[in-house]
N, C-alpha and C. Protein backbone atom coordinates (compact mmCIF):
# COMPACT_ATOMS: atom_id res chain seq x y z
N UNK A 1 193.76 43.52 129.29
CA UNK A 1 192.48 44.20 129.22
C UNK A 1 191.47 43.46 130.10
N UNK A 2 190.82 43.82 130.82
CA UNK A 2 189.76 43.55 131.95
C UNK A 2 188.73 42.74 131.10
N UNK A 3 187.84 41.92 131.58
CA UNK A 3 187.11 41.28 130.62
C UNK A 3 185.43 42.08 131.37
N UNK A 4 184.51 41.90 130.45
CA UNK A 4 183.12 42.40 130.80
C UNK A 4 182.31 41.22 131.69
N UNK A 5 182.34 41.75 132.64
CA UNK A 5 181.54 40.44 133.38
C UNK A 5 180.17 40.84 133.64
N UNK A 6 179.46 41.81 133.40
CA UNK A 6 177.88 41.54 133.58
C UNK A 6 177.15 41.54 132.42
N UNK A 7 176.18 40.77 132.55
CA UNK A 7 174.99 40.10 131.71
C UNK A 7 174.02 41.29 131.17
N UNK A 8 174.07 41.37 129.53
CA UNK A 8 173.09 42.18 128.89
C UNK A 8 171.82 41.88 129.74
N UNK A 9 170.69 43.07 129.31
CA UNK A 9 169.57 42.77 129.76
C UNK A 9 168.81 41.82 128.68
N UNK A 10 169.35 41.41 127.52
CA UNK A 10 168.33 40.51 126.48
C UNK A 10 168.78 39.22 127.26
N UNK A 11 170.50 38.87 127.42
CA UNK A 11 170.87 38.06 127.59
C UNK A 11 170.58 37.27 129.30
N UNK A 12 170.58 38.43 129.90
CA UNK A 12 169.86 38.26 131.30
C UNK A 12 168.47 37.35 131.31
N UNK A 13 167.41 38.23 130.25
CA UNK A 13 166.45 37.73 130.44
C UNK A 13 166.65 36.30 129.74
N UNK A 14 166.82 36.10 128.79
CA UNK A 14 167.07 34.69 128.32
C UNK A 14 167.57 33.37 129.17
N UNK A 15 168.52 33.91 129.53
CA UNK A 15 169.17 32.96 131.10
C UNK A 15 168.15 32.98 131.90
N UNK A 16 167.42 33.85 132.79
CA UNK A 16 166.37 33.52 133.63
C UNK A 16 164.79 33.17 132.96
N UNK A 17 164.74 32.69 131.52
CA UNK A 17 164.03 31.93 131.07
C UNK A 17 164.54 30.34 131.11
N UNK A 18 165.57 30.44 131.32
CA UNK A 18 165.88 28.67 131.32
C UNK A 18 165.47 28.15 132.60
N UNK A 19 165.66 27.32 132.66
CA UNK A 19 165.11 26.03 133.86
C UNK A 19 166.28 25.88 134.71
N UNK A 20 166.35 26.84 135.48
CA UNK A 20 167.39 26.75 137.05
C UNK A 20 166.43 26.65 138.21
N UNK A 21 167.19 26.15 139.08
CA UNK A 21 166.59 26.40 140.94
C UNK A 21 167.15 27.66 141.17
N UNK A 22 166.20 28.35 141.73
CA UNK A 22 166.46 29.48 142.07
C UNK A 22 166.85 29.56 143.93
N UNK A 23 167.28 30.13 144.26
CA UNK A 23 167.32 30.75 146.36
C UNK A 23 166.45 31.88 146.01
N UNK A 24 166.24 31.74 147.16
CA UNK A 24 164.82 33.18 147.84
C UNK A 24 165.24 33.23 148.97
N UNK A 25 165.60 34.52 148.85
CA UNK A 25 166.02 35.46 150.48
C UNK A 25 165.48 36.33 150.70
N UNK A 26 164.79 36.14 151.91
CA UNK A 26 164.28 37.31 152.69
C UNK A 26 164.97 37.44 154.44
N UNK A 27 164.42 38.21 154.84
CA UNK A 27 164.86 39.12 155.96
C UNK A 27 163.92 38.02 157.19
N UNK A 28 164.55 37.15 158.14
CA UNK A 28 163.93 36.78 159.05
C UNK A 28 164.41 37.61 160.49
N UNK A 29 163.99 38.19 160.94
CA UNK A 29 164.07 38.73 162.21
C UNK A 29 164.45 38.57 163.27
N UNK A 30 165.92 38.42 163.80
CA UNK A 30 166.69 38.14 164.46
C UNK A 30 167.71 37.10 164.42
N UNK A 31 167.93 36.41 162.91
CA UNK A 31 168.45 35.62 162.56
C UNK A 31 168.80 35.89 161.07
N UNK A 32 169.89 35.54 160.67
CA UNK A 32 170.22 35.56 159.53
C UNK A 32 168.91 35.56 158.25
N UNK A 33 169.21 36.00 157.01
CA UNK A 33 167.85 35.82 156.40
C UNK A 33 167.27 34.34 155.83
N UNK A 34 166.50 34.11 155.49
CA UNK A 34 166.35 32.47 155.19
C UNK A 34 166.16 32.56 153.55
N UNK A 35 166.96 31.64 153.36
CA UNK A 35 167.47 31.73 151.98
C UNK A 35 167.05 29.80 151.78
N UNK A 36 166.22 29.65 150.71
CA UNK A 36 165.83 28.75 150.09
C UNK A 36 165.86 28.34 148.71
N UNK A 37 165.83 27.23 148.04
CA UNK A 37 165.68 26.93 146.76
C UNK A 37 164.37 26.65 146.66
N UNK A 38 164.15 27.28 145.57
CA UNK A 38 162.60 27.29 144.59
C UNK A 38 162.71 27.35 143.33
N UNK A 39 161.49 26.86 142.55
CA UNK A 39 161.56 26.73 141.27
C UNK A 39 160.42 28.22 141.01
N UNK A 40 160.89 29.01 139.50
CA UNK A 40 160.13 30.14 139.49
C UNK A 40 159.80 29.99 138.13
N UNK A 41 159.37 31.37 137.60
CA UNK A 41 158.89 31.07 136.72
C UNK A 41 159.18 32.97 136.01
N UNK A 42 159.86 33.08 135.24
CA UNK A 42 159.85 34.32 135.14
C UNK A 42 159.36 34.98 133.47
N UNK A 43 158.25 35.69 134.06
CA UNK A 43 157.10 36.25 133.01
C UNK A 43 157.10 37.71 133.02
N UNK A 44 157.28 38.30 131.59
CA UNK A 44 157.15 39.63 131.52
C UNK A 44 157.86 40.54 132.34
N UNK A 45 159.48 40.07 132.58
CA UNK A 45 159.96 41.22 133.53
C UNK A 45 160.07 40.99 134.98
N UNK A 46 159.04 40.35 135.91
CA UNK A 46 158.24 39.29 136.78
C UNK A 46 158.78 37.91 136.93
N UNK A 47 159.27 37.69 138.30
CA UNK A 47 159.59 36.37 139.04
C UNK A 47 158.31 36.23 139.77
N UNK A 48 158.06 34.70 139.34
CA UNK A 48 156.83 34.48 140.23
C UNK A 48 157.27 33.13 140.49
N UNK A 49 156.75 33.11 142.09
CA UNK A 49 156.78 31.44 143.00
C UNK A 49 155.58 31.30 143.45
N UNK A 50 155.44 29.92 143.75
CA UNK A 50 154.05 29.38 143.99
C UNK A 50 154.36 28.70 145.74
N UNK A 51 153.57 28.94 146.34
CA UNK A 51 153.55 28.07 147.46
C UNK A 51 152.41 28.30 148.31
N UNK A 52 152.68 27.42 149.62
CA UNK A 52 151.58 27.25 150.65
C UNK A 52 151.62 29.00 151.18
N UNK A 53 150.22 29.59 151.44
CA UNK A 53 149.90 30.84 152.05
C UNK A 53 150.46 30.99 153.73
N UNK A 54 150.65 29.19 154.06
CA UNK A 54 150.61 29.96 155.58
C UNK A 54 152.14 29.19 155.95
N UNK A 55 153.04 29.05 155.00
CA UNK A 55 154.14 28.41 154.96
C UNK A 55 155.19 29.55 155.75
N UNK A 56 156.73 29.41 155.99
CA UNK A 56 157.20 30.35 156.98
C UNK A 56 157.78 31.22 155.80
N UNK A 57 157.97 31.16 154.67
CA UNK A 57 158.77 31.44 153.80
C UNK A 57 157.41 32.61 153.57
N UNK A 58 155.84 32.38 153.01
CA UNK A 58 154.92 33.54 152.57
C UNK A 58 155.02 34.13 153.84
N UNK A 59 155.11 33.85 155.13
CA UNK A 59 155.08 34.27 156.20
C UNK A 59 155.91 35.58 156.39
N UNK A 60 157.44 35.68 156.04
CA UNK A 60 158.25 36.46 156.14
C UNK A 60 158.57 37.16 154.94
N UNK A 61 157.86 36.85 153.61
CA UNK A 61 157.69 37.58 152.16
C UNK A 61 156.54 38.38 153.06
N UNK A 62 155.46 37.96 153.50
CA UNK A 62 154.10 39.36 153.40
C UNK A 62 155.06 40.62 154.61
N UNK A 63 155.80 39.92 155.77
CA UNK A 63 156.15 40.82 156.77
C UNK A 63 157.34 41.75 156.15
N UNK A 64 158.09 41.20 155.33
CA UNK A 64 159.02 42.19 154.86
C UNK A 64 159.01 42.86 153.46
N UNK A 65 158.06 42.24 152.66
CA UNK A 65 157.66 43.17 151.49
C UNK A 65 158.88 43.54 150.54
N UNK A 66 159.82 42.38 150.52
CA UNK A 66 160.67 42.99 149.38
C UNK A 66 161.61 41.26 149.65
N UNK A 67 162.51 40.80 148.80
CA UNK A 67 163.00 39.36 148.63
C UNK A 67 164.55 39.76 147.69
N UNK A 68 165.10 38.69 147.73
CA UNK A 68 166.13 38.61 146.40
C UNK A 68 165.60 37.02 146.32
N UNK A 69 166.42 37.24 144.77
CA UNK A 69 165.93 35.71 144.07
C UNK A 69 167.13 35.72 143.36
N UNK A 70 168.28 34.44 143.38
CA UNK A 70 169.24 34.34 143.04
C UNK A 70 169.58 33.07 142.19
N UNK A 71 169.70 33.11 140.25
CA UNK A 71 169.62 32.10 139.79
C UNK A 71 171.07 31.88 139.17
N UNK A 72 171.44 31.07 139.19
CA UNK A 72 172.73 30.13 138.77
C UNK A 72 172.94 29.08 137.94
N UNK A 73 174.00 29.36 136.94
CA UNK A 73 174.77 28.03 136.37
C UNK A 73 175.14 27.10 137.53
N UNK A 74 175.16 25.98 137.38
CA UNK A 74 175.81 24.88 137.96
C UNK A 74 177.14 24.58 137.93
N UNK A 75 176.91 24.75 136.52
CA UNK A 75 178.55 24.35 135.53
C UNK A 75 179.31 25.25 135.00
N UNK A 76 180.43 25.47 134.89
CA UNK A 76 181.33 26.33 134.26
C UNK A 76 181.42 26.86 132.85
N UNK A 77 180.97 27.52 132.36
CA UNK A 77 181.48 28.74 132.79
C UNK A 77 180.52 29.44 133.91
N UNK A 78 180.60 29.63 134.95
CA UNK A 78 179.71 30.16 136.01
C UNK A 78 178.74 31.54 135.86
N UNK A 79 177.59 31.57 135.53
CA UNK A 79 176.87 33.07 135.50
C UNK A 79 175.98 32.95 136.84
N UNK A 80 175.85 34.15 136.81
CA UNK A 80 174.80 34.22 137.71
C UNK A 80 173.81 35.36 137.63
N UNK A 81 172.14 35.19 138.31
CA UNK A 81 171.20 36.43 137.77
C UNK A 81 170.74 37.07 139.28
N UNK A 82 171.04 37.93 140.48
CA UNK A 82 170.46 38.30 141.67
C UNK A 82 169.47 39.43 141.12
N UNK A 83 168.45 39.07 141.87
CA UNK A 83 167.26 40.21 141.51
C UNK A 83 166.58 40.54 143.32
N UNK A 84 166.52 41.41 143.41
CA UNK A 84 166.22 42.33 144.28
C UNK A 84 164.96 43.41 144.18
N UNK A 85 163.56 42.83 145.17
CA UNK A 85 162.92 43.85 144.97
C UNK A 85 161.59 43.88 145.61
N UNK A 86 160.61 44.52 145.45
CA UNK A 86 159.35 44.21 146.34
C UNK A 86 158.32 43.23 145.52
N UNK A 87 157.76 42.32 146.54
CA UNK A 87 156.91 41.24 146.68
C UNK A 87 155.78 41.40 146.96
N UNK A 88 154.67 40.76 146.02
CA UNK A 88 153.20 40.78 146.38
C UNK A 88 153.28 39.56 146.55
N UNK A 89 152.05 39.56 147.35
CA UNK A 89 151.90 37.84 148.04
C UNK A 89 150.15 38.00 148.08
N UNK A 90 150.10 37.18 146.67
CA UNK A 90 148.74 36.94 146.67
C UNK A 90 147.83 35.61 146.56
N UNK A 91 146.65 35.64 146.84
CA UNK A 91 145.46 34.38 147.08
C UNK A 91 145.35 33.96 145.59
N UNK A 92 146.01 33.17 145.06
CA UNK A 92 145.97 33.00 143.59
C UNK A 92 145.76 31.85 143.27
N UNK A 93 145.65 30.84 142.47
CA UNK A 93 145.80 29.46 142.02
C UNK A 93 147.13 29.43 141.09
N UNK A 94 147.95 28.75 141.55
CA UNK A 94 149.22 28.68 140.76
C UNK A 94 149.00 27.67 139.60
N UNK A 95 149.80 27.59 138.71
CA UNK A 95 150.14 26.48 137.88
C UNK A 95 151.17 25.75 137.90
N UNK A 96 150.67 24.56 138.81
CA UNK A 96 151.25 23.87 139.29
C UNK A 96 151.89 22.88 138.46
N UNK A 97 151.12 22.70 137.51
CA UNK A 97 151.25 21.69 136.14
C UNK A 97 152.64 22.46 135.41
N UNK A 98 152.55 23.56 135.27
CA UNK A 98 153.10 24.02 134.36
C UNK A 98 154.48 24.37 134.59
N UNK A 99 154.67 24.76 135.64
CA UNK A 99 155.93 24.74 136.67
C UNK A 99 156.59 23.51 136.71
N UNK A 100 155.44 22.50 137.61
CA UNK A 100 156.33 20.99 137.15
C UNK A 100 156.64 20.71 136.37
N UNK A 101 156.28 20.33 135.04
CA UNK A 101 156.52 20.22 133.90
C UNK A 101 157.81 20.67 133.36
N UNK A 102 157.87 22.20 133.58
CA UNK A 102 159.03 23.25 133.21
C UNK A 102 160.35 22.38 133.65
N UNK A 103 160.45 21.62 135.10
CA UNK A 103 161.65 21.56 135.81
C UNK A 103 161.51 20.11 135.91
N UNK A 104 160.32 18.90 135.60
CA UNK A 104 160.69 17.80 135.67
C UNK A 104 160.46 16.78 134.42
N UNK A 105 159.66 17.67 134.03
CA UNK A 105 159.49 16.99 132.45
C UNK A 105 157.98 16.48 131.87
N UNK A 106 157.08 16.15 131.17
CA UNK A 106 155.64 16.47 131.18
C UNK A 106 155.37 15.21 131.96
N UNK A 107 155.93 14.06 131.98
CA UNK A 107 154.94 13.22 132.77
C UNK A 107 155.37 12.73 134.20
N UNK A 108 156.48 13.12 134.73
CA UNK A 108 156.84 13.37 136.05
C UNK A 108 156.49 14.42 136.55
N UNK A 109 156.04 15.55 135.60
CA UNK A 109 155.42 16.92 136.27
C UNK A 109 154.00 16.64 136.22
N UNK A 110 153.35 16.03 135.29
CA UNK A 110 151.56 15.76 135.96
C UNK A 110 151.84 15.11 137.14
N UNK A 111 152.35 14.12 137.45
CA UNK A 111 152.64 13.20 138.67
C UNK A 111 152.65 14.21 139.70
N UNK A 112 154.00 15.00 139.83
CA UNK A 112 154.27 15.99 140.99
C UNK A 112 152.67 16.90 141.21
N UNK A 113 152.01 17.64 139.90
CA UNK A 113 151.27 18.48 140.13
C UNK A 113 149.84 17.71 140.69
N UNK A 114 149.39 16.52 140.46
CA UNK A 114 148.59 15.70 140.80
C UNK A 114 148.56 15.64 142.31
N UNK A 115 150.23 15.14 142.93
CA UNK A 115 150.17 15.10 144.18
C UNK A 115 150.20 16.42 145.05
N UNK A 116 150.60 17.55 143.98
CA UNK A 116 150.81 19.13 144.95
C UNK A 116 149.42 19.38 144.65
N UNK A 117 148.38 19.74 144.18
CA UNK A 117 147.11 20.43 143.68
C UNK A 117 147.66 21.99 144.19
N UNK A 118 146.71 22.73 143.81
CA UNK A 118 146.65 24.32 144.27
C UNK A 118 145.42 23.88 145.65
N UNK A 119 145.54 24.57 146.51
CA UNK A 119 144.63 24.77 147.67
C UNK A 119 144.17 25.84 147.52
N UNK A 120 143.09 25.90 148.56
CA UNK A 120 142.62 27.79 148.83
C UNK A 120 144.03 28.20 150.01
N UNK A 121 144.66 27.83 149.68
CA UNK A 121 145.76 28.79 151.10
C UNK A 121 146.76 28.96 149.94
N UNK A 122 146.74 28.22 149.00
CA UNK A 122 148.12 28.64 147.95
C UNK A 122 148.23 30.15 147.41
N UNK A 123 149.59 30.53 147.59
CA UNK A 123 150.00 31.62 147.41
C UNK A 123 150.45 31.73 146.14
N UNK A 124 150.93 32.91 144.86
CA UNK A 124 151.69 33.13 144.09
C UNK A 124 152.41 34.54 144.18
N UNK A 125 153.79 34.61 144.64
CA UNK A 125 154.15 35.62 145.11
C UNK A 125 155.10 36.06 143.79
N UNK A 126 154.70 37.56 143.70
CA UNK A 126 155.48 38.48 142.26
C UNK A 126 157.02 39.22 142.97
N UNK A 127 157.70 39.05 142.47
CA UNK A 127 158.72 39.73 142.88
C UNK A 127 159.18 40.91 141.62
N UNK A 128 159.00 42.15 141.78
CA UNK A 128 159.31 42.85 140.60
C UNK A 128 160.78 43.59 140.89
N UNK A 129 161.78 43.15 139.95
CA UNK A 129 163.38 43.11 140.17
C UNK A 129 163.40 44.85 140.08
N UNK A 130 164.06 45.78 141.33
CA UNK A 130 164.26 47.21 140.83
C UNK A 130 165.80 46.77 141.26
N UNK A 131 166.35 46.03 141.58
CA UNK A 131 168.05 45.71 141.63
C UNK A 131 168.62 44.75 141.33
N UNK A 132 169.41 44.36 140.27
CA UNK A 132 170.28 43.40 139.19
C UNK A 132 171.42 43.64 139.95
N UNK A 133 172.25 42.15 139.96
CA UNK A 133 173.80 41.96 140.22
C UNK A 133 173.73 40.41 139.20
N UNK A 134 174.87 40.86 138.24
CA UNK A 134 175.23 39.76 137.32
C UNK A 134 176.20 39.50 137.42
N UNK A 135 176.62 38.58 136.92
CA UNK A 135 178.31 37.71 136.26
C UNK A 135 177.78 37.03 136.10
N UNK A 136 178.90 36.93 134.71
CA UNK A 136 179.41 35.78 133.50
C UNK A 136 180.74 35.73 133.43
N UNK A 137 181.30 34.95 134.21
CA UNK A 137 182.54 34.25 134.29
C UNK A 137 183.21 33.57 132.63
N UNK A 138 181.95 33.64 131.75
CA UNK A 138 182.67 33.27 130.03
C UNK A 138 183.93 33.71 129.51
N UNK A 139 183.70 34.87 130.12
CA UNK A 139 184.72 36.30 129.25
C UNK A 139 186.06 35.81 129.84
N UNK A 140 185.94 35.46 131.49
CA UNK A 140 187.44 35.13 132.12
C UNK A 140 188.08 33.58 131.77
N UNK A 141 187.09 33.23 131.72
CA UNK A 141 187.31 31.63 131.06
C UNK A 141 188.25 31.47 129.68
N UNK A 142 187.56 32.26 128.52
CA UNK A 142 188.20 32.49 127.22
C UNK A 142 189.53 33.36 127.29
N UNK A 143 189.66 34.06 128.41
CA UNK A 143 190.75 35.00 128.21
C UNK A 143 191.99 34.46 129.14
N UNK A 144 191.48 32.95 129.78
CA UNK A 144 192.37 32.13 130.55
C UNK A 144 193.74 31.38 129.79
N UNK A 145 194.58 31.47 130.13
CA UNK A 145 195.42 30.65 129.13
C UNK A 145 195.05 29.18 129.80
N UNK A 146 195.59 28.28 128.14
CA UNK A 146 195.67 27.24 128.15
C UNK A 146 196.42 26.45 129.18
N UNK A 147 195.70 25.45 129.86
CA UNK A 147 196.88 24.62 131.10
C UNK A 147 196.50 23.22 130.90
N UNK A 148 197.63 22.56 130.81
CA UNK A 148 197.40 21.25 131.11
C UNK A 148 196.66 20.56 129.56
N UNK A 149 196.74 21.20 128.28
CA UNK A 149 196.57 20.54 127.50
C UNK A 149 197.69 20.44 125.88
């Protein structure tokens, strides 16, 4: 029997509430797309990243108006969350504190957010997901026979 490999939407969202590095891909123009790791923050449905306004990454989010954001297990059993969709890129003050914090811990994240501050050029760009691609490799894992023990 085939095992179920994509991720409920409760269970989806729960996973992209935990504390992964995320990639961000967008469309660079005449070259493959540029695909980066970022830390996000995902609220209400809503992936949101924080960065510099005049960085190359907001640069090619405002020109192409749409991103994937791709979050991952590290460790086995392997899942994964791709979200696909259009991007606002706005003049915002991020929370910088709160982000750090999320991914380094409260007093290595005041440290980080101390030395990042928000600027007037800082961006917070929304990505609202209208396309999901999941796996959860769990199901094939459990339905693996035993080796080597």
């Amino acid at each position: 029997m085939p095992y179920e490999n994509k991720i409920p939407a409760e269970e989806r969202d729960a996973f992209l509430a935990g504390v992964h590095v995320a990639v961000l891909a967008v469309d660079e123009p005449g070259r493959g797309p540029l695909a980066l790791p970022v830390w996000y923050q995902y609220k209400d449905g809503i992936v949101e990243l924080g960065m510099d306004g005049g960085s190359r990454k907001a640069e090619l989010l405002r020109a192409a108006g749409r991103a994937t954001v791709t979050v991952q297990d590290e460790a086995p059993p392997y899942r994964y969350v791709s979200i696909e969709g259009p991007v606002q890129v706005i003049s915002e003050e991020r929370d910088v504190l709160g982000v750090a914090s999320r991914y380094l811990g409260p007093e290595l994240g005041a440290w980080y957010a101390e030395q990042n501050p928000s600027t007037p050029s800082t961006v917070v760009v929304r990505l609202t997901p209208e396309h999901w691609r999941t796996q959860d490799f769990s199901a094939a894992r459990e339905a693996a026979p035993d080796v080597g023990q």
